[in-house]
PDB file of N, CA and C in Angstrom:
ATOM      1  N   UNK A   1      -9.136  21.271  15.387  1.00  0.00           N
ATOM      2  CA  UNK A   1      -9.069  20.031  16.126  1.00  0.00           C
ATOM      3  C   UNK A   1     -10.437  19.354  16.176  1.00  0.00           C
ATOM      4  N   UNK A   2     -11.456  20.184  16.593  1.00  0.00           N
ATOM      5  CA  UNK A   2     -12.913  19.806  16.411  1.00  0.00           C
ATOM      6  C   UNK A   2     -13.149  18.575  15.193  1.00  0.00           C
ATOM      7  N   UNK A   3     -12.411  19.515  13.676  1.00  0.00           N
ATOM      8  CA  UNK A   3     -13.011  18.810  12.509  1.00  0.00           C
ATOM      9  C   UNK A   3     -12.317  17.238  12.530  1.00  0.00           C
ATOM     10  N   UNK A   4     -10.940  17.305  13.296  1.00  0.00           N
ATOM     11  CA  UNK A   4     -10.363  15.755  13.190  1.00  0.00           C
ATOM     12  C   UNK A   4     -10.897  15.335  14.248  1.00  0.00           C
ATOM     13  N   UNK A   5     -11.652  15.133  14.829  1.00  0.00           N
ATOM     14  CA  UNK A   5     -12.390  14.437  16.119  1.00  0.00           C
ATOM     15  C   UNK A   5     -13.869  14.001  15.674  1.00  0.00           C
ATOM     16  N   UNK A   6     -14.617  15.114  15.144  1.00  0.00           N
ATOM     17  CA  UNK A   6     -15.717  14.719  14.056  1.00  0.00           C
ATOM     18  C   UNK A   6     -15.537  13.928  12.953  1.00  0.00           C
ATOM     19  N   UNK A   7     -14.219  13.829  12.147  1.00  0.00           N
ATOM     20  CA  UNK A   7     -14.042  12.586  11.154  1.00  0.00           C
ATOM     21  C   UNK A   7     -13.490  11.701  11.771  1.00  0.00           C
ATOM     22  N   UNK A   8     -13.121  11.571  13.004  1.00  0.00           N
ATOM     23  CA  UNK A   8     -12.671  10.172  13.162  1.00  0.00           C
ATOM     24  C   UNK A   8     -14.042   9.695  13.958  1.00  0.00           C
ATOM     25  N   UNK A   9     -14.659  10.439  14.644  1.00  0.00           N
ATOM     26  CA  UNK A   9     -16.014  10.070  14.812  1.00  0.00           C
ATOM     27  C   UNK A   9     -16.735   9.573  13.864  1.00  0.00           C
ATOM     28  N   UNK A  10     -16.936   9.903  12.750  1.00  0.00           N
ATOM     29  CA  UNK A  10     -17.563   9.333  11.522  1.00  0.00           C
ATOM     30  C   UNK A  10     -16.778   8.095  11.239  1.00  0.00           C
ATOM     31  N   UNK A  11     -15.873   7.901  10.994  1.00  0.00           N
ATOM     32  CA  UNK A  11     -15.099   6.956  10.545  1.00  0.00           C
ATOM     33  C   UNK A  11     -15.379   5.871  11.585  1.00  0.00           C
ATOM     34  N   UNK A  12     -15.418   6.069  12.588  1.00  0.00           N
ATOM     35  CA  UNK A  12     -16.089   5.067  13.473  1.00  0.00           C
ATOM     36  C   UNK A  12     -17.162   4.437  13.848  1.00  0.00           C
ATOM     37  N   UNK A  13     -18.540   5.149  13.526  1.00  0.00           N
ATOM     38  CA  UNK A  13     -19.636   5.159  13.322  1.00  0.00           C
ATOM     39  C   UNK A  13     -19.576   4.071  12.105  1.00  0.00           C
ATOM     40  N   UNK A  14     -19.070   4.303  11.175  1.00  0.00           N
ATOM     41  CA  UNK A  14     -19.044   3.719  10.102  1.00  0.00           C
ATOM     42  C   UNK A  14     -18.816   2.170  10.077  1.00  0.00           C
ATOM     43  N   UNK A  15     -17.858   2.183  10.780  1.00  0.00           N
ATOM     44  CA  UNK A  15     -17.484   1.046  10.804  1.00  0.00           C
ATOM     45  C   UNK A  15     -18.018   0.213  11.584  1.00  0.00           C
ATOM     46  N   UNK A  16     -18.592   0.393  12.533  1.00  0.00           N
ATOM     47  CA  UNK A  16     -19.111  -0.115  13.400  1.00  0.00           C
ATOM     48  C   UNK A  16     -20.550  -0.441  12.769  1.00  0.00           C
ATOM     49  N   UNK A  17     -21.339  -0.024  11.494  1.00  0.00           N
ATOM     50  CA  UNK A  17     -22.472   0.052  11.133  1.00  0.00           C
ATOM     51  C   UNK A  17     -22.211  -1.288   9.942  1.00  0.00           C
ATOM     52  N   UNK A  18     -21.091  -0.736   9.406  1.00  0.00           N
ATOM     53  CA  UNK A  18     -20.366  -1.634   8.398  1.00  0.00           C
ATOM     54  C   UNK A  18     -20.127  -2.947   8.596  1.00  0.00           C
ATOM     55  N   UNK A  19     -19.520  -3.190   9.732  1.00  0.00           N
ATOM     56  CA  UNK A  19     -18.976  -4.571  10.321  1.00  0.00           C
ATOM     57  C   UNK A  19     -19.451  -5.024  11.688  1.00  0.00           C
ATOM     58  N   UNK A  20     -20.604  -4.717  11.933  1.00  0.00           N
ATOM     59  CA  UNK A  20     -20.941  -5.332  13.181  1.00  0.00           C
ATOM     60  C   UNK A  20     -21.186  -6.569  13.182  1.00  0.00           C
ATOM     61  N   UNK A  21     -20.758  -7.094  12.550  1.00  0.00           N
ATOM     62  CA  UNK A  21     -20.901  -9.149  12.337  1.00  0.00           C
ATOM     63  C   UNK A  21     -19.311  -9.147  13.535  1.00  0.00           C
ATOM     64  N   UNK A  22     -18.113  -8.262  12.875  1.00  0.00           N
ATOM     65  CA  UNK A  22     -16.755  -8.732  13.548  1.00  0.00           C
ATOM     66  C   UNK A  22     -16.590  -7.785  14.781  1.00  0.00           C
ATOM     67  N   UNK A  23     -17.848  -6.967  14.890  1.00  0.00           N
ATOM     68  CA  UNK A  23     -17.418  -5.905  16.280  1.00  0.00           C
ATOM     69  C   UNK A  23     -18.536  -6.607  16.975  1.00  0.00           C
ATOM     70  N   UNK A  24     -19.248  -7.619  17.448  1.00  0.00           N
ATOM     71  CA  UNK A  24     -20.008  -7.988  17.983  1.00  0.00           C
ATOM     72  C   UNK A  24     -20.033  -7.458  19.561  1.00  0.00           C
ATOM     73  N   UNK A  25     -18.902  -7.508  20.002  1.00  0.00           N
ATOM     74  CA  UNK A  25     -18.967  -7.348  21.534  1.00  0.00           C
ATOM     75  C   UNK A  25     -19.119  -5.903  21.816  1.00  0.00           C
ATOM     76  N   UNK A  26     -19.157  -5.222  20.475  1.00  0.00           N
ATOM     77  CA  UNK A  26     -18.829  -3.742  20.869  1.00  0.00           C
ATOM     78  C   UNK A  26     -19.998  -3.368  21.543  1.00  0.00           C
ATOM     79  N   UNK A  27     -20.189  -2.449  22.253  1.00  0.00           N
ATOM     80  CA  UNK A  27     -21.617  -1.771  23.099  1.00  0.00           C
ATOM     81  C   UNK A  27     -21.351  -0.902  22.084  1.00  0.00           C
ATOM     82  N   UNK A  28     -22.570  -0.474  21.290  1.00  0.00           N
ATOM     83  CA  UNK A  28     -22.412   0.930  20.502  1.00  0.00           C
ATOM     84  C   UNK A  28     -23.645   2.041  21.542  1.00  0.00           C
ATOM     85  N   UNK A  29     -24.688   1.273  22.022  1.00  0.00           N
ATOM     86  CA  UNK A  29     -25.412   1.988  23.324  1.00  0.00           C
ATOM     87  C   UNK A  29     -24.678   2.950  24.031  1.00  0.00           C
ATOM     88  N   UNK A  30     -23.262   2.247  24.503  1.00  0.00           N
ATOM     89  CA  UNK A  30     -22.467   3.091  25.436  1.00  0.00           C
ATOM     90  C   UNK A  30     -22.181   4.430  24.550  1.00  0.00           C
ATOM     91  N   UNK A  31     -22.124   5.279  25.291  1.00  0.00           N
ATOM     92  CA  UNK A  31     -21.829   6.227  24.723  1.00  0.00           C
ATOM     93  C   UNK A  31     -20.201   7.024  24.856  1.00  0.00           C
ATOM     94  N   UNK A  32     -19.534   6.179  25.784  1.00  0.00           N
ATOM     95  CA  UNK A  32     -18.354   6.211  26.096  1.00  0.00           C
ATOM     96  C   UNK A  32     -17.321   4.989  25.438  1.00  0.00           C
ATOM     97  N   UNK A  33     -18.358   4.242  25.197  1.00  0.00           N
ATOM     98  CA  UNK A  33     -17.047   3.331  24.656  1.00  0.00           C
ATOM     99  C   UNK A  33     -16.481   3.686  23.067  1.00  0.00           C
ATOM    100  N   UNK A  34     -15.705   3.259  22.822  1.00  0.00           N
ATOM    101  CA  UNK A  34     -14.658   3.775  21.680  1.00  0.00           C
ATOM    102  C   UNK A  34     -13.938   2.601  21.419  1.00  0.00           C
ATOM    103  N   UNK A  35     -13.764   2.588  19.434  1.00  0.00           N
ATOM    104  CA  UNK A  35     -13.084   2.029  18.982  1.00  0.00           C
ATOM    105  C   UNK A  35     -11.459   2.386  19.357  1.00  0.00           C
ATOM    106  N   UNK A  36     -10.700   1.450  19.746  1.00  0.00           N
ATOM    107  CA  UNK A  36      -9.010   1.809  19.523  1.00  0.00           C
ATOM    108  C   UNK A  36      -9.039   2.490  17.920  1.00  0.00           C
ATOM    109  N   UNK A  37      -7.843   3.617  18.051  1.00  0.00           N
ATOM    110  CA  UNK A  37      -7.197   3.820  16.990  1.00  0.00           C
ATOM    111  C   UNK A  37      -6.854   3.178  16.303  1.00  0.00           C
ATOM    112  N   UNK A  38      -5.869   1.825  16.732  1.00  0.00           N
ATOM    113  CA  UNK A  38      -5.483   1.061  16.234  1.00  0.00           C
ATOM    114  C   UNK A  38      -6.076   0.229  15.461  1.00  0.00           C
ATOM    115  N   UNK A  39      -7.277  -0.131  16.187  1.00  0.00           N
ATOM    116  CA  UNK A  39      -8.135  -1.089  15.409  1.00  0.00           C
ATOM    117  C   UNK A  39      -8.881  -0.693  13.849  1.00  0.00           C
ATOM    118  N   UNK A  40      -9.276   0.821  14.669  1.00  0.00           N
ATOM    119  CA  UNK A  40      -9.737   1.444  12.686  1.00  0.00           C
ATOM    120  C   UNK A  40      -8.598   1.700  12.228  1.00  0.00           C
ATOM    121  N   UNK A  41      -7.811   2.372  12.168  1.00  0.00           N
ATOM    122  CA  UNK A  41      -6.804   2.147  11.641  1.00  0.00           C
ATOM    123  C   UNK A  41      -6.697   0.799  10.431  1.00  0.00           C
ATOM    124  N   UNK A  42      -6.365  -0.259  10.972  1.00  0.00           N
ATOM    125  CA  UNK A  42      -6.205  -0.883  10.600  1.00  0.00           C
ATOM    126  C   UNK A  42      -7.277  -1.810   9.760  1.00  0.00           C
ATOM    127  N   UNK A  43      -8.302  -1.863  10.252  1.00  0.00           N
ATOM    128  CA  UNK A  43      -9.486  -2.777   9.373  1.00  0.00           C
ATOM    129  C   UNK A  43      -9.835  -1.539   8.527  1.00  0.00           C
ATOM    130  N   UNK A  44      -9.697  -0.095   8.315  1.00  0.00           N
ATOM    131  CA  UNK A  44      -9.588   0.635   6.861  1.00  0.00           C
ATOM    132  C   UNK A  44      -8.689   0.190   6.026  1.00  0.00           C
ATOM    133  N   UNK A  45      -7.060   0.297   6.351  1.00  0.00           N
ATOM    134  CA  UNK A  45      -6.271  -0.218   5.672  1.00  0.00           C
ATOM    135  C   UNK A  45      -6.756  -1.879   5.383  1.00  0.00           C
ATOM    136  N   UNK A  46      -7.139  -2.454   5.797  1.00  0.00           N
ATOM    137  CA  UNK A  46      -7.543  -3.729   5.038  1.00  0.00           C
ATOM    138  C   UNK A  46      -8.841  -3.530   4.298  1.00  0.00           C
ATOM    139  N   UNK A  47      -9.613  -3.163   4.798  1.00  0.00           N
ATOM    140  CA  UNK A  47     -11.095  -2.957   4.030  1.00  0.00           C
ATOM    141  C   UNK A  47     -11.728  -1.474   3.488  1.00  0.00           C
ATOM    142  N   UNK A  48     -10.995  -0.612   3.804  1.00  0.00           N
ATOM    143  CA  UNK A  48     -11.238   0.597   3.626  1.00  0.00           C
ATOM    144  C   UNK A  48     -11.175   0.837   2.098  1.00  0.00           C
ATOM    145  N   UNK A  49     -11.864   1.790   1.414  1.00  0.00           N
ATOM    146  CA  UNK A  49     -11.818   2.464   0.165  1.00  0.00           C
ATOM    147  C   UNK A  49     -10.986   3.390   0.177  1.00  0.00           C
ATOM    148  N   UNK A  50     -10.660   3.796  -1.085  1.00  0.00           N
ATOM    149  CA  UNK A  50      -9.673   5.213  -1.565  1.00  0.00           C
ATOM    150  C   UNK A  50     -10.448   6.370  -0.173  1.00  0.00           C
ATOM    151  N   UNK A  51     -11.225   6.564  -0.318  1.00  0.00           N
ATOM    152  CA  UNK A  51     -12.359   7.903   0.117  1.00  0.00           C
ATOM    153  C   UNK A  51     -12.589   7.528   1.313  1.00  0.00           C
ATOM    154  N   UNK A  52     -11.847   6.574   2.144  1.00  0.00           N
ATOM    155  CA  UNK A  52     -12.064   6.009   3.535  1.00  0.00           C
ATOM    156  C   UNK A  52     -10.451   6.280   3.610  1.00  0.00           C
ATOM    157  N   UNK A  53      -9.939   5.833   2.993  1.00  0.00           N
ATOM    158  CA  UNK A  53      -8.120   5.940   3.471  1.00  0.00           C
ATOM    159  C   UNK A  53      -7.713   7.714   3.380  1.00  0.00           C
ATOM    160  N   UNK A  54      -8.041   8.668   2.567  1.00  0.00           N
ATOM    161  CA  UNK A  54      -8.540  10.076   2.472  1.00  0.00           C
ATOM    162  C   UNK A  54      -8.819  10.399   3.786  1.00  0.00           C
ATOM    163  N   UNK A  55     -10.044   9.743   4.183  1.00  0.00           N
ATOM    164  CA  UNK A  55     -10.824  10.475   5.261  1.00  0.00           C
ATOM    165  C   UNK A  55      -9.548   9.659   7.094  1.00  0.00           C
ATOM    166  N   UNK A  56      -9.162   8.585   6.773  1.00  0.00           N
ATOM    167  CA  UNK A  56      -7.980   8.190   7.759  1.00  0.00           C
ATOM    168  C   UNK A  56      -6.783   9.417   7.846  1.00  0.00           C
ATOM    169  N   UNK A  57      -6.521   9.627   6.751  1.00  0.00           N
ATOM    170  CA  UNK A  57      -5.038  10.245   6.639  1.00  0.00           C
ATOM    171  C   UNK A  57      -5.734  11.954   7.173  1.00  0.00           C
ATOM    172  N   UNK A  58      -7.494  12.223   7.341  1.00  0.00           N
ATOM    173  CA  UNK A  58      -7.305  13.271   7.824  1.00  0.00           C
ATOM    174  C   UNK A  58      -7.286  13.391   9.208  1.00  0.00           C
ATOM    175  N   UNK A  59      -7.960  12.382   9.712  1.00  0.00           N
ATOM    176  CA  UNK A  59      -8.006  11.981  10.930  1.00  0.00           C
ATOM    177  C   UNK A  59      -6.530  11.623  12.327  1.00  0.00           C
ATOM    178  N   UNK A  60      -5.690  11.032  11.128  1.00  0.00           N
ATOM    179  CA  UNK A  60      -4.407  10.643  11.969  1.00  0.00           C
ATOM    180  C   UNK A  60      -3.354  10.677  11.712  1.00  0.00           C
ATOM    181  N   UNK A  61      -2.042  11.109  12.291  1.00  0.00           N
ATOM    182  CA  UNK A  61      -0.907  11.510  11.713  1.00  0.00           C
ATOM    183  C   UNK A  61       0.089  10.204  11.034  1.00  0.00           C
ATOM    184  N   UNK A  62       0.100  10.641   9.475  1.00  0.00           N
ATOM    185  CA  UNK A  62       0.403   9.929   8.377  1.00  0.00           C
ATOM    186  C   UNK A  62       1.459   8.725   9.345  1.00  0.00           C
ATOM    187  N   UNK A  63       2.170   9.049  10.391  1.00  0.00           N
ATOM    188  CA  UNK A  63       3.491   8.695  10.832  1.00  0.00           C
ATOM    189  C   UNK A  63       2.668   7.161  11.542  1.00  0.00           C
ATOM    190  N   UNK A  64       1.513   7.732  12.510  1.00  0.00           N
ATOM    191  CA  UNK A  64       1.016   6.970  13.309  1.00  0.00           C
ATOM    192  C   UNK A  64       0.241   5.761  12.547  1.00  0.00           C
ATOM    193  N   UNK A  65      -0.121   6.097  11.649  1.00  0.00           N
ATOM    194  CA  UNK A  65      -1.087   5.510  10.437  1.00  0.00           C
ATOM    195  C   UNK A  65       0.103   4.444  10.386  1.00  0.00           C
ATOM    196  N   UNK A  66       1.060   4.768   9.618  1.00  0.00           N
ATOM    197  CA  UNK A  66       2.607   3.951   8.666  1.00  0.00           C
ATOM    198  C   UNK A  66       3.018   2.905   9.722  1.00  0.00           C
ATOM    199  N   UNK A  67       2.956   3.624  11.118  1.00  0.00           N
ATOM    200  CA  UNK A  67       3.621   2.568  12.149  1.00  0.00           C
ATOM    201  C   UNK A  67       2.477   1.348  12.274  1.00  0.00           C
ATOM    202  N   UNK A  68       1.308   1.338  12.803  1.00  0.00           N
ATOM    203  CA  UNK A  68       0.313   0.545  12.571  1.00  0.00           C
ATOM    204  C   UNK A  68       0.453  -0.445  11.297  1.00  0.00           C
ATOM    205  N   UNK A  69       0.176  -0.039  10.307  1.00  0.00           N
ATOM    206  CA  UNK A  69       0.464  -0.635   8.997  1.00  0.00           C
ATOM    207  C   UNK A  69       1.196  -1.442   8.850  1.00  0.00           C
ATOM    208  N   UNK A  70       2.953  -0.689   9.424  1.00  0.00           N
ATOM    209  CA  UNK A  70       3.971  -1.895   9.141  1.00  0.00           C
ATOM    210  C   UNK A  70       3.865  -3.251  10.717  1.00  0.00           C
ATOM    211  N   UNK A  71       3.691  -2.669  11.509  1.00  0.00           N
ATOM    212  CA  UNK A  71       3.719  -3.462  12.710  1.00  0.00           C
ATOM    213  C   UNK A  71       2.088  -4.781  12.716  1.00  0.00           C
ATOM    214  N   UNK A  72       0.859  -4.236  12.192  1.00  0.00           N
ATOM    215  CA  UNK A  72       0.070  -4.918  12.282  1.00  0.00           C
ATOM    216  C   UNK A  72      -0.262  -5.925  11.016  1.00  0.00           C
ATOM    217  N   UNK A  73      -0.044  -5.143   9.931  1.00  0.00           N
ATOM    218  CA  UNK A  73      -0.083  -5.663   8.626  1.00  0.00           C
ATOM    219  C   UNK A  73       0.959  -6.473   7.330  1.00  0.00           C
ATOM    220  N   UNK A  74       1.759  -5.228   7.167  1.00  0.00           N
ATOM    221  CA  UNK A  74       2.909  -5.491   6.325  1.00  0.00           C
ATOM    222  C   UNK A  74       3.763  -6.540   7.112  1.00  0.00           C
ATOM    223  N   UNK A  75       3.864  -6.583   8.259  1.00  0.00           N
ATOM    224  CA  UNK A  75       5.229  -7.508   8.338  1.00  0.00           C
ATOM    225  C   UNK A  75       4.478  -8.898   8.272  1.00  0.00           C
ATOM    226  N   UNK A  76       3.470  -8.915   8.343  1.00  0.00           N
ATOM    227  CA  UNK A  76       3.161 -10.724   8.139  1.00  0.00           C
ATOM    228  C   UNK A  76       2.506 -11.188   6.893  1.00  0.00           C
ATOM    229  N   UNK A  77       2.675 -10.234   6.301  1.00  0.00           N
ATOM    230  CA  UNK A  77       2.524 -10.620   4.407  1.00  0.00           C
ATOM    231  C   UNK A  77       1.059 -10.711   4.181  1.00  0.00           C
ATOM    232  N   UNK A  78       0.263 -10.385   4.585  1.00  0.00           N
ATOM    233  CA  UNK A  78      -1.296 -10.039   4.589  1.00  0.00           C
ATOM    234  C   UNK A  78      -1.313  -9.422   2.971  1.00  0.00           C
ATOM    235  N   UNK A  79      -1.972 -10.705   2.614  1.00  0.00           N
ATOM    236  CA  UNK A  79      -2.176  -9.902   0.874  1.00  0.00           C
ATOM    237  C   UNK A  79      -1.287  -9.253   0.390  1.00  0.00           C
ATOM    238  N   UNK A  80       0.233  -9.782  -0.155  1.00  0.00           N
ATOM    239  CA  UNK A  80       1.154  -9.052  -0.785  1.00  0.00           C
ATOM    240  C   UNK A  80       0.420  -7.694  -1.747  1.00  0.00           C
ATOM    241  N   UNK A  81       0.416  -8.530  -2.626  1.00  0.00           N
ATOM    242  CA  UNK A  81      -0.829  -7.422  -3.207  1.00  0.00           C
ATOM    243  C   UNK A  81      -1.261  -5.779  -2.876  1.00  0.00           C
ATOM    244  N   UNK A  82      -2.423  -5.914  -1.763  1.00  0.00           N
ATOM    245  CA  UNK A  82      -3.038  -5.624  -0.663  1.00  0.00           C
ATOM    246  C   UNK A  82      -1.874  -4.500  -0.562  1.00  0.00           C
ATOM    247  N   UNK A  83      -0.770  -4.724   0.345  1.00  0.00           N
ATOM    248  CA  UNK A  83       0.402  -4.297   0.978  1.00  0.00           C
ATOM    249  C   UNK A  83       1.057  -3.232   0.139  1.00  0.00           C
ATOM    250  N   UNK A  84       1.341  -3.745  -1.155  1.00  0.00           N
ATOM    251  CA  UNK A  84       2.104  -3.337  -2.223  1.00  0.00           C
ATOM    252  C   UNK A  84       1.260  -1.637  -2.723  1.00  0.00           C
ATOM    253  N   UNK A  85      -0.029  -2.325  -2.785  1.00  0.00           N
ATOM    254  CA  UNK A  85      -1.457  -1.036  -3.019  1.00  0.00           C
ATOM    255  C   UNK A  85      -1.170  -0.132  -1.906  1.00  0.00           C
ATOM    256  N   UNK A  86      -1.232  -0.592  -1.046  1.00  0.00           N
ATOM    257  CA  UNK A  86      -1.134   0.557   0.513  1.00  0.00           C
ATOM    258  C   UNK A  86      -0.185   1.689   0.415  1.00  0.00           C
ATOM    259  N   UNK A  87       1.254   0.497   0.386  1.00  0.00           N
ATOM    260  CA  UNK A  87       2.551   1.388   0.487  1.00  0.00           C
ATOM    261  C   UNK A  87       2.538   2.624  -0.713  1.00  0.00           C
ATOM    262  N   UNK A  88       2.244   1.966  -1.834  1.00  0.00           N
ATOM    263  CA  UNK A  88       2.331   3.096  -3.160  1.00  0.00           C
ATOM    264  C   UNK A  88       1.873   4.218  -3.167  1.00  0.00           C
ATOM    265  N   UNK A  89       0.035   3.591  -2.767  1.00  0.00           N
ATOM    266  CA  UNK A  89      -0.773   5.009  -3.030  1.00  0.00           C
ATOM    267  C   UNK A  89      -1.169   5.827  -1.717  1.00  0.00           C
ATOM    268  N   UNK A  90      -0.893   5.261  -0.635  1.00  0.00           N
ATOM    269  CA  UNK A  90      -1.068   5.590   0.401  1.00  0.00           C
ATOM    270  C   UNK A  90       0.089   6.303   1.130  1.00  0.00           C
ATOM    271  N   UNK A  91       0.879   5.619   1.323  1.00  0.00           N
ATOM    272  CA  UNK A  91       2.518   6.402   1.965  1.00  0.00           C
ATOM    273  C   UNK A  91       3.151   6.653   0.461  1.00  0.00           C
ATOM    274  N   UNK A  92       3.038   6.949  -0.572  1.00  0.00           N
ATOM    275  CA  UNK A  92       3.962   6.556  -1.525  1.00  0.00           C
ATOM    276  C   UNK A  92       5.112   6.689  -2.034  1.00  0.00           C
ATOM    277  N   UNK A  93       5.432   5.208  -1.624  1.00  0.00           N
ATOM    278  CA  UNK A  93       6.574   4.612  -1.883  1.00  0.00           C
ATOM    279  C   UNK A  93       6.924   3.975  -3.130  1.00  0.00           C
ATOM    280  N   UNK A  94       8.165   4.690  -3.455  1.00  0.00           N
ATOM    281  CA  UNK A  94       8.283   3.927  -4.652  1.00  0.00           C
ATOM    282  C   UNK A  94       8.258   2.465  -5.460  1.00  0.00           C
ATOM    283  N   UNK A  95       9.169   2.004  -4.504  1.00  0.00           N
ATOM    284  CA  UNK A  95       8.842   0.695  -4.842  1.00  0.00           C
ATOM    285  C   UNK A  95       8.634  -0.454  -3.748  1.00  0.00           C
ATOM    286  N   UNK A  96       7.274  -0.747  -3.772  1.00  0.00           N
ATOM    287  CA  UNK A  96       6.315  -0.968  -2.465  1.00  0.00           C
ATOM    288  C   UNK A  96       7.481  -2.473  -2.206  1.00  0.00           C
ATOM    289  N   UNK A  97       7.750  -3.350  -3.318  1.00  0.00           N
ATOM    290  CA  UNK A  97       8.199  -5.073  -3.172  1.00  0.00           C
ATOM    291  C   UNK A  97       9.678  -4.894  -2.409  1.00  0.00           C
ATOM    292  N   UNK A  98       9.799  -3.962  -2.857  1.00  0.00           N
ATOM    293  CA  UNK A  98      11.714  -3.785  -1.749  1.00  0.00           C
ATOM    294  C   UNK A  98      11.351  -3.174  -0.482  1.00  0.00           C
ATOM    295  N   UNK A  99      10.633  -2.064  -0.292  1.00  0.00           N
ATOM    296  CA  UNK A  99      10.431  -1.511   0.733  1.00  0.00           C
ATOM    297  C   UNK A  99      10.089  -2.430   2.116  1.00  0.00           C
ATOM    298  N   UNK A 100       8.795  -3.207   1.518  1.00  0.00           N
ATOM    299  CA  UNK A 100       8.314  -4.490   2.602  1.00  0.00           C
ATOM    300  C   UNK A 100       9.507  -5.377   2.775  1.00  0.00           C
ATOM    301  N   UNK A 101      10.122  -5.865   1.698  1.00  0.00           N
ATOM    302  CA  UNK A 101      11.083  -6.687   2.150  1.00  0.00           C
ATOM    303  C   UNK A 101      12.220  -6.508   2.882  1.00  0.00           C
ATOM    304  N   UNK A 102      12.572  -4.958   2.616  1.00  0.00           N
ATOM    305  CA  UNK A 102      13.496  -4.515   3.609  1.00  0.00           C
ATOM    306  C   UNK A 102      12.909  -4.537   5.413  1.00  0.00           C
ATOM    307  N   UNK A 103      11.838  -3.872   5.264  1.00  0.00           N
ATOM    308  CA  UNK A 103      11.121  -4.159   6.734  1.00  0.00           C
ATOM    309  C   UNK A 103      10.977  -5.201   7.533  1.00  0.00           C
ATOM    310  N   UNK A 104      10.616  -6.082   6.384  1.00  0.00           N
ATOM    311  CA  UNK A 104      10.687  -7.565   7.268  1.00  0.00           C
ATOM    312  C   UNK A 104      11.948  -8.053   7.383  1.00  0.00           C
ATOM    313  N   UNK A 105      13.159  -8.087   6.718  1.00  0.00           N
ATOM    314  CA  UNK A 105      13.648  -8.659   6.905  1.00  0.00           C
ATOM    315  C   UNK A 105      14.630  -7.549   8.476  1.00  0.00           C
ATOM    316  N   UNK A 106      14.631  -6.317   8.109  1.00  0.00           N
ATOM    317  CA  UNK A 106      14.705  -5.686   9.465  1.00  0.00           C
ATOM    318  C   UNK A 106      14.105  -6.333  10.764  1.00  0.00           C
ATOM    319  N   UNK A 107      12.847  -6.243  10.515  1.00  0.00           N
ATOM    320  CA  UNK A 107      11.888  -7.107  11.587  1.00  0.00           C
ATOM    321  C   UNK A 107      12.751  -8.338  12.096  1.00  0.00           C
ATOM    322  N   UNK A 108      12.439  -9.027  11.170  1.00  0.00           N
ATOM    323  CA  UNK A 108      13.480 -10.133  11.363  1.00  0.00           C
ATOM    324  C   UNK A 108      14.501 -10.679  12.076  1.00  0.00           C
ATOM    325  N   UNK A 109      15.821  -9.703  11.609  1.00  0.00           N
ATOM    326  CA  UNK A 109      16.961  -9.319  12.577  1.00  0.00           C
ATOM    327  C   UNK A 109      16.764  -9.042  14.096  1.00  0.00           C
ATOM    328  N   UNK A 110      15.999  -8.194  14.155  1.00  0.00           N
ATOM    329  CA  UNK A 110      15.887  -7.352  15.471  1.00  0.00           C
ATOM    330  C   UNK A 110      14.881  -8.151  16.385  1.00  0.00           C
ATOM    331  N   UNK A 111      13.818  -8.874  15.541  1.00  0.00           N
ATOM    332  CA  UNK A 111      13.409 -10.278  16.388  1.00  0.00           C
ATOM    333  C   UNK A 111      14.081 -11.067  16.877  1.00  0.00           C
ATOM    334  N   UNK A 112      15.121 -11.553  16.194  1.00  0.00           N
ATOM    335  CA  UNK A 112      16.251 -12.895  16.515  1.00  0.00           C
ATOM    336  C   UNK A 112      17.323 -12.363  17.319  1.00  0.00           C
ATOM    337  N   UNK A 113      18.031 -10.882  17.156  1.00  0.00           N
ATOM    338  CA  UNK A 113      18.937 -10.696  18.308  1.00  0.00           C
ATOM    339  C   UNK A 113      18.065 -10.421  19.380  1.00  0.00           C
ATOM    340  N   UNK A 114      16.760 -10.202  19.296  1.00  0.00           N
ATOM    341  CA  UNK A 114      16.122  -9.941  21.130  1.00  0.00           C
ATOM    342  C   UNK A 114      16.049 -11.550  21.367  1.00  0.00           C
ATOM    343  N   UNK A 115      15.932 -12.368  20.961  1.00  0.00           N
ATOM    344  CA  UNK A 115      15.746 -13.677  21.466  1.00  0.00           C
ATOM    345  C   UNK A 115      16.943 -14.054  21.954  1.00  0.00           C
ATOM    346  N   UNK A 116      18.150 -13.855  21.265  1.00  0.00           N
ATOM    347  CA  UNK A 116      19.669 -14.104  21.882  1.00  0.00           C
ATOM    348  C   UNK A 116      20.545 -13.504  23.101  1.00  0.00           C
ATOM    349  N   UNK A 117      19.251 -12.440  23.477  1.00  0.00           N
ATOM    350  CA  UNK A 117      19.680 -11.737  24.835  1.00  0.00           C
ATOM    351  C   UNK A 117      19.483 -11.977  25.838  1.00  0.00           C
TER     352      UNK A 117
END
């Protein structure tokens, strides 16, 4: 447990060294404050390398990773592309262009009957 707490520690460090133009408000002084999961999570999957998405998938459970992904990323078409790369080599899925489209258009559905309730 130690070693996944030390790489997601790194992984955070990182990023925070990496992108402090878009983490501006972050206190990195504090020594208590902490990136959300969610947030690295997700700006790896957008900006992250092979050897950064590696070091994610050791850090967090593949499941928790996938949910993030589809909820923050994939469903609003963020770099088809981008998306298509993720799903394959990352969760891999066979065929990344049906998979998303099935999701969204799931999304979709289940958006429009909560609005009709």
């Amino acid at each position: 447990m130690k070693a996944v707490q030390d790489i997601r520690s790194n992984l955070e460090k990182a990023l925070i060294q990496k992108h402090s133009d878009w983490l501006w408000s972050f206190d990195s002084s504090n020594q208590e404050a902490h990136i959300s999961d969610k947030l690295m999570i997700q700006k790896y999957l957008e900006f992250g390398s092979r050897s950064e998405w590696n070091m994610l998938k050791k850090a967090f459970r593949i499941n928790h990773i996938k949910n993030i992904w589809i909820s923050n990323l994939a469903l609003g078409g963020f770099h088809e592309s981008k998306q298509e790369k993720i799903a394959k080599s990352f969760f891999n899925i066979k065929n990344p262009s049906e998979y998303l489209q099935r999701k969204r258009k799931a999304h979709l559905k289940n958006e429009l009957a909560r609005s009709y309730r």
